[in-house]
Each structure stands twice: as structure tokens, then as C-alpha cells.
N, C-alpha and C. Protein backbone atom coordinates (compact mmCIF):
# COMPACT_ATOMS: atom_id res chain seq x y z
N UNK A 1 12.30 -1.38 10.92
CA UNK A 1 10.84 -1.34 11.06
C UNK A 1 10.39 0.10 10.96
N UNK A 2 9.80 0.61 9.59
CA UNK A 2 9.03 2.06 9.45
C UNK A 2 8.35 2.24 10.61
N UNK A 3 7.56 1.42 11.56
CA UNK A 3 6.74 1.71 12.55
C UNK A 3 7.26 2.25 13.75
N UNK A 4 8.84 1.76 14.38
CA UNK A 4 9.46 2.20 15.09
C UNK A 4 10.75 2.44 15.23
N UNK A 5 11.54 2.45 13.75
CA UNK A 5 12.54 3.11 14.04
C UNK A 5 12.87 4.50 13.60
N UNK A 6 13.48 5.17 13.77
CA UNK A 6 13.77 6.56 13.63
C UNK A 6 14.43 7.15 12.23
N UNK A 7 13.53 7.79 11.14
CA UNK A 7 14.52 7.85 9.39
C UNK A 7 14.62 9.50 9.82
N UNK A 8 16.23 10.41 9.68
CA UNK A 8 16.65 11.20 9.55
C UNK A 8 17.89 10.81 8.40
N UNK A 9 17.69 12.16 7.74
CA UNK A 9 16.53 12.92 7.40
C UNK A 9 15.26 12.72 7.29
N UNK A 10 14.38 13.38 7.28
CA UNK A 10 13.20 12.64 7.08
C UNK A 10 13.15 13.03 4.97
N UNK A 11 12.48 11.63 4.67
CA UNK A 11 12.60 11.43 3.28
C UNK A 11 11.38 12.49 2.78
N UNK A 12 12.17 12.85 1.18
CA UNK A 12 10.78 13.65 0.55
C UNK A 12 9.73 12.34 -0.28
N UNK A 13 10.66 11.37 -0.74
CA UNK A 13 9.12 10.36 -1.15
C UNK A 13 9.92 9.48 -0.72
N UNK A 14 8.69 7.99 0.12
CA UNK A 14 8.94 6.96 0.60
C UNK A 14 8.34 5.92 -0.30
N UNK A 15 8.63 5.01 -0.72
CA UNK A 15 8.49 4.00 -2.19
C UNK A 15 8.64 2.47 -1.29
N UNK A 16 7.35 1.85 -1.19
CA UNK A 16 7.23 0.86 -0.59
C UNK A 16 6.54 -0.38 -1.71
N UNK A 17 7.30 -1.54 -2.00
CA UNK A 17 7.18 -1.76 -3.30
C UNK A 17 7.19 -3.70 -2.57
N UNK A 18 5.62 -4.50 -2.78
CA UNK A 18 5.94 -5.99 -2.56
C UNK A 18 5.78 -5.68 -0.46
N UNK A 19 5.38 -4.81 0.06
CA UNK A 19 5.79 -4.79 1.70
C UNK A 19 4.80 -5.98 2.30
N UNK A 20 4.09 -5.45 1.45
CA UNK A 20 2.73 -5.88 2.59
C UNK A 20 1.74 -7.41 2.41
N UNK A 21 2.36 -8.25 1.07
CA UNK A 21 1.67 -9.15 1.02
C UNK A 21 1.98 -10.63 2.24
N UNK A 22 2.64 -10.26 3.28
CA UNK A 22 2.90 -11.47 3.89
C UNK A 22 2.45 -10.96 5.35
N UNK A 23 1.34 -9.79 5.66
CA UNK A 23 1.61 -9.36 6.57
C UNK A 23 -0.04 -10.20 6.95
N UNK A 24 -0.16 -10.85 8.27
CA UNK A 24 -1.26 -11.71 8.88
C UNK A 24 -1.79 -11.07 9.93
N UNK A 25 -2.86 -11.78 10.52
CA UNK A 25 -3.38 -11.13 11.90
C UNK A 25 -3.73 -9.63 11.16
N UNK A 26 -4.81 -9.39 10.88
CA UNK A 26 -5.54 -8.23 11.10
C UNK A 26 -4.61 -7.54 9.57
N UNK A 27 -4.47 -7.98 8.51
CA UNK A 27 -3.30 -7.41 7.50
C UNK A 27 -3.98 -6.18 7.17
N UNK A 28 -4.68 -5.99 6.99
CA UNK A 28 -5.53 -4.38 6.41
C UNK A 28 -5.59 -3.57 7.16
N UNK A 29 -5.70 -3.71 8.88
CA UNK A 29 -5.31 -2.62 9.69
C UNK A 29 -4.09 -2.59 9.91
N UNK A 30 -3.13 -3.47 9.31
CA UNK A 30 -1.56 -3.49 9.61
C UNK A 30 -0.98 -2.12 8.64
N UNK A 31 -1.63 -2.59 7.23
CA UNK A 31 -1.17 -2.26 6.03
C UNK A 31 -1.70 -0.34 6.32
N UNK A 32 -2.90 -0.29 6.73
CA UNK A 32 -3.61 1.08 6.99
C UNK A 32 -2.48 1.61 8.02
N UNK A 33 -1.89 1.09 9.08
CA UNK A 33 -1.10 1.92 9.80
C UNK A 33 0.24 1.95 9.10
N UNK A 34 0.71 1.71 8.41
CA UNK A 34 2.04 1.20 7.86
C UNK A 34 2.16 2.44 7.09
N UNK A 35 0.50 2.35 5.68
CA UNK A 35 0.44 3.61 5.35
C UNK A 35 0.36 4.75 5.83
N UNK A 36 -0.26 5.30 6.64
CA UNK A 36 -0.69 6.49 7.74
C UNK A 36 0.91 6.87 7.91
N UNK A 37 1.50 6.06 8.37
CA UNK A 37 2.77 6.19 9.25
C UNK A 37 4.24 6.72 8.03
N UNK A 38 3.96 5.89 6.82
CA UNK A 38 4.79 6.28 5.43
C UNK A 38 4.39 7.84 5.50
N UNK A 39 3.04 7.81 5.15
CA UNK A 39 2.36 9.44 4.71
C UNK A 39 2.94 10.30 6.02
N UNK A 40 2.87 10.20 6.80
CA UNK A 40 3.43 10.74 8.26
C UNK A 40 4.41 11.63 8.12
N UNK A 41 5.45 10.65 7.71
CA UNK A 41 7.02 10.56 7.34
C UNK A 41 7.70 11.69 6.51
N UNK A 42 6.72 11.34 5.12
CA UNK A 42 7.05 11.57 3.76
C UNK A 42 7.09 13.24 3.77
N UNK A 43 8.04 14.02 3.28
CA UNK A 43 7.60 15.45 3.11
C UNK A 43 7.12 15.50 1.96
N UNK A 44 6.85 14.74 0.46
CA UNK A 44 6.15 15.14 -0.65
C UNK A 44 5.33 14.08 -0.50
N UNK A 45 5.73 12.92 -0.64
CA UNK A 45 5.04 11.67 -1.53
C UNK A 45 4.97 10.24 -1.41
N UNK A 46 4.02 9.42 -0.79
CA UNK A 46 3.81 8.17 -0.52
C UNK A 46 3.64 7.43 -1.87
N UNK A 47 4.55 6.55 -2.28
CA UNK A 47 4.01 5.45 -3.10
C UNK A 47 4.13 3.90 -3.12
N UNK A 48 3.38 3.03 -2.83
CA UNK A 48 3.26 1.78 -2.84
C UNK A 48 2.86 0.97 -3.48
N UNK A 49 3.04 -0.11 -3.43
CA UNK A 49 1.95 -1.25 -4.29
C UNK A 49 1.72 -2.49 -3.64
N UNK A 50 0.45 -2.92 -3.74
CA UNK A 50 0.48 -4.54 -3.37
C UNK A 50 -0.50 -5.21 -4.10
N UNK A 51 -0.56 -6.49 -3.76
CA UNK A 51 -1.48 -7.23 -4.27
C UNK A 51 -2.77 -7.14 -4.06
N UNK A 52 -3.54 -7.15 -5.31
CA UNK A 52 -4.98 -7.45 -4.99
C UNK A 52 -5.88 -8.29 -5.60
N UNK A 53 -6.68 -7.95 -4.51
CA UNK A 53 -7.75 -8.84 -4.09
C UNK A 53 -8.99 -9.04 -5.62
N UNK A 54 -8.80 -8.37 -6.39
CA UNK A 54 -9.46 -8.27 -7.97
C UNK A 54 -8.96 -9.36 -8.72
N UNK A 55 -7.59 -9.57 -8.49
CA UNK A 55 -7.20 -10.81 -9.18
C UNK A 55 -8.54 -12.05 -9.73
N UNK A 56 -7.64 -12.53 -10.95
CA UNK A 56 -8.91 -13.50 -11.73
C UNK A 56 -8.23 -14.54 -10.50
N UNK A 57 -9.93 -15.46 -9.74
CA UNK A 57 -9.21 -16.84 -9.42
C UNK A 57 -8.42 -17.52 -10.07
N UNK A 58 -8.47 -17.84 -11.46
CA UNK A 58 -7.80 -18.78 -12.06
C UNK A 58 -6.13 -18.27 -12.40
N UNK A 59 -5.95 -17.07 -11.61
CA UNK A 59 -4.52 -16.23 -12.34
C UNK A 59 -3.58 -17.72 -11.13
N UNK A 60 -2.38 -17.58 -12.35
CA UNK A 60 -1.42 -18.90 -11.77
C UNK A 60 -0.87 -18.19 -10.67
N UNK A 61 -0.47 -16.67 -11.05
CA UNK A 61 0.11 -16.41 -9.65
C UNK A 61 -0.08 -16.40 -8.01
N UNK A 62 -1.45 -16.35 -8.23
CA UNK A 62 -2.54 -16.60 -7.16
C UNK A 62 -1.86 -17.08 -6.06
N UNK A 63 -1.50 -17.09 -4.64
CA UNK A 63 -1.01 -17.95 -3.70
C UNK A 63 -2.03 -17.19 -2.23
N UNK A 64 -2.94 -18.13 -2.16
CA UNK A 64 -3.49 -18.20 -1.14
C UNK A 64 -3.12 -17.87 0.34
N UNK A 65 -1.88 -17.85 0.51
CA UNK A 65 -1.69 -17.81 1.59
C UNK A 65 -1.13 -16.03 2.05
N UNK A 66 -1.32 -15.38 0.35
CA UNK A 66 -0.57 -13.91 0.60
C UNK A 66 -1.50 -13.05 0.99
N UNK A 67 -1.61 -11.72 1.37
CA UNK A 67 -2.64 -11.03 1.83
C UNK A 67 -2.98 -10.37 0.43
N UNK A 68 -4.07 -10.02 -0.12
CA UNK A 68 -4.13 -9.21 -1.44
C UNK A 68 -5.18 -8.41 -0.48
N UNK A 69 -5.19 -7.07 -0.86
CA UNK A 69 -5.75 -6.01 -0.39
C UNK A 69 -6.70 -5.45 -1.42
N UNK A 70 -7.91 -5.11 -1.42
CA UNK A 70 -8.94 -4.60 -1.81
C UNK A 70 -8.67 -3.10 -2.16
N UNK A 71 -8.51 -2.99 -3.81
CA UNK A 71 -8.02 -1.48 -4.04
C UNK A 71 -9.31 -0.77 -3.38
N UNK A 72 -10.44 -0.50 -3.68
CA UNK A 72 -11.67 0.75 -3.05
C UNK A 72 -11.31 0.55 -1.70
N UNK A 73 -11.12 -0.08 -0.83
CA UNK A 73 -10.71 -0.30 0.61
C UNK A 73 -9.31 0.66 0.92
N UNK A 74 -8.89 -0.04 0.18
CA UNK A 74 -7.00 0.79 0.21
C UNK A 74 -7.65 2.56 -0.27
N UNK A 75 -7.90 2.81 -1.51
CA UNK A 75 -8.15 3.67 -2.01
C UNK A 75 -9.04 4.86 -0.67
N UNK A 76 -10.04 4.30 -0.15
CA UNK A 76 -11.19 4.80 0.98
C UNK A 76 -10.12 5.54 1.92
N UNK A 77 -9.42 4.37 2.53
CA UNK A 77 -8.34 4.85 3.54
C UNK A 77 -7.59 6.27 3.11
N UNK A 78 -6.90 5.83 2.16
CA UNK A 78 -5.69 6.96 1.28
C UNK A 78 -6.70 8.47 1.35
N UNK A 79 -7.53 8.25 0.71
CA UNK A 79 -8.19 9.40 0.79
C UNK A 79 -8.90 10.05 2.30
N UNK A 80 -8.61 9.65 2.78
CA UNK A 80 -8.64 10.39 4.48
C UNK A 80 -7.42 10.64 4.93
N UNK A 81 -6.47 10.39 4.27
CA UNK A 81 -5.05 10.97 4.21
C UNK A 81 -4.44 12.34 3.50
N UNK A 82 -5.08 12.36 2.00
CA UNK A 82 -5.56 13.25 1.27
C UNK A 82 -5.90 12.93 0.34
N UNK A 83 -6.91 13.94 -0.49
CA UNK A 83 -7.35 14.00 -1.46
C UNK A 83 -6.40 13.59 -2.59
N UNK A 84 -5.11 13.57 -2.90
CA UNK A 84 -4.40 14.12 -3.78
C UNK A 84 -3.99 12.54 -3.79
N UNK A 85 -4.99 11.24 -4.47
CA UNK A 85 -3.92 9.74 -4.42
C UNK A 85 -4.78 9.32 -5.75
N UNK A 86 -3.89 9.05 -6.53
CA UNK A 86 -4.00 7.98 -7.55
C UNK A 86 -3.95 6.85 -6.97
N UNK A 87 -4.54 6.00 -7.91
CA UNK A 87 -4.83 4.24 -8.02
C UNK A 87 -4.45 3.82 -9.38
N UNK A 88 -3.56 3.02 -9.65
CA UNK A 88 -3.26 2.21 -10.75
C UNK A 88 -3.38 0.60 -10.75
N UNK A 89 -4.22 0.30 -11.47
CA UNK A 89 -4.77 -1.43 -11.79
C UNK A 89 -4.27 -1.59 -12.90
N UNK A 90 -3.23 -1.34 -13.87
CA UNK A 90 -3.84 -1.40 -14.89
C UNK A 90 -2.15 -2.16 -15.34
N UNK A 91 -1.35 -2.35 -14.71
CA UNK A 91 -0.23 -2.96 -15.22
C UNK A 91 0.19 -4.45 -15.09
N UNK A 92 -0.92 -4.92 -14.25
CA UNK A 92 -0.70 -6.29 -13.92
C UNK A 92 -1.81 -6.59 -13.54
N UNK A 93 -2.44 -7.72 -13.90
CA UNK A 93 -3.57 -7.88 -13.44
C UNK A 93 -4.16 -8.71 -11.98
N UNK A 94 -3.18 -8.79 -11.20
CA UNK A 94 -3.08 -8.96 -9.97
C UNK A 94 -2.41 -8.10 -8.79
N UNK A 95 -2.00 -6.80 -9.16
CA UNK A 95 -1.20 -6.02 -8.26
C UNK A 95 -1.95 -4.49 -8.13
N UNK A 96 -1.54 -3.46 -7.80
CA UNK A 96 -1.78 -2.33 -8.37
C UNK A 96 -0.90 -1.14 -7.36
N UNK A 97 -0.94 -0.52 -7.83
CA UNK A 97 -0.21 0.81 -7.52
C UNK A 97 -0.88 1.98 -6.71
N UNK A 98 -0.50 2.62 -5.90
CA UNK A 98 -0.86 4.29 -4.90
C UNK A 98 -0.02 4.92 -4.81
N UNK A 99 -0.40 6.20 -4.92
CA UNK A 99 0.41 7.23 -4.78
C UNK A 99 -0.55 8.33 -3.83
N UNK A 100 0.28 8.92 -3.07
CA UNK A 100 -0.51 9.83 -2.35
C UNK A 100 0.70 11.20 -2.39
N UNK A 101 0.15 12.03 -2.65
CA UNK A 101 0.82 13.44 -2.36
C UNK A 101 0.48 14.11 -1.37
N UNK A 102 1.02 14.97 -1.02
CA UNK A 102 0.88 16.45 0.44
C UNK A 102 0.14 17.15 -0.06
């Protein structure tokens, strides 16, 4: 568990890839501390991805029951972390990509 167990060394980039779509109860302040806590960690570079919430309804992959996260939401957060985060939508049309640097 990134939230409470102990990573020594501490990593220069942490790559969190698929974490966060099953996470319930409050998933966007889960996912916001999860991130905070990666960026925390990281001595260069946070990068993640999850599902979002842009998805076409009619996409087959669609499963209702996963959390998809709102990139400008995700994006809002990241950037009170720092300035320095890309956003990528553009490889799937249900997922997308962050990166945050130091």
C-alpha cells in the first residue's frame, strides 16, 4: 500500500498504470491522495493513467461499475502539485495519461 508502507530507496519516477479504476467511497479524494502521496515520494517524476470520465456512452468498454475520473478535475489537482504536468487524451478514447515533474 503506497499510502502506508515504507519505499527505500526512495524512487526517481513512480509509474502507476490501471490503479485507480476500482477504487469506491469517495474515489476522487482517494485517487487525489494517492497522487499527492506518489508526487511526495517521487524525486523526479509522477506518471499515471486512468480512466475517464469523457468516454463516448456507447464505447463497449464502458463498465459502469469502474471509477473514470474527470481529466480537468485530475488535471486542477496536479497542478497545485506543480506547474510542470502534462495531460494525454489522445491514445484511447476512454483512458488518458499524467505526468507531473519536480
Amino acid at each position: 500500500n503506497i499510502l502506508t508502507d515504507t519505499i527505500s530507496p526512495e524512487p526517481d519516477i513512480i509509474i502507476a498504470n490501471g490503479i485507480f479504476y476500482l477504487l469506491e467511497d469517495g474515489p476522487e479524494l482517494k485517487m487525489q491522495a494517492l497522487i499527492a502521496h506518489m508526487f511526495e515520494l517521487a524525486g523526479e517524476m509522477v506518471v499515471f493513467t486512468s480512466l475517464s470520465a469523457w468516454h463516448n456512452p456507447g464505447d463497449e468498454s464502458a463498465n459502469d461499475s469502474e471509477f473514470r475520473a474527470d481529466p480537468l478535475r485530475v488535471l486542477e489537482f496536479c497542478r497545485k502539485l506543480t506547474p510542470a504536468v502534462c495531460l494525454r487524451h489522445d491514445y484511447l478514447p476512454h483512458d488518458f495519461c499524467v505526468s507531473l515533474r519536480k
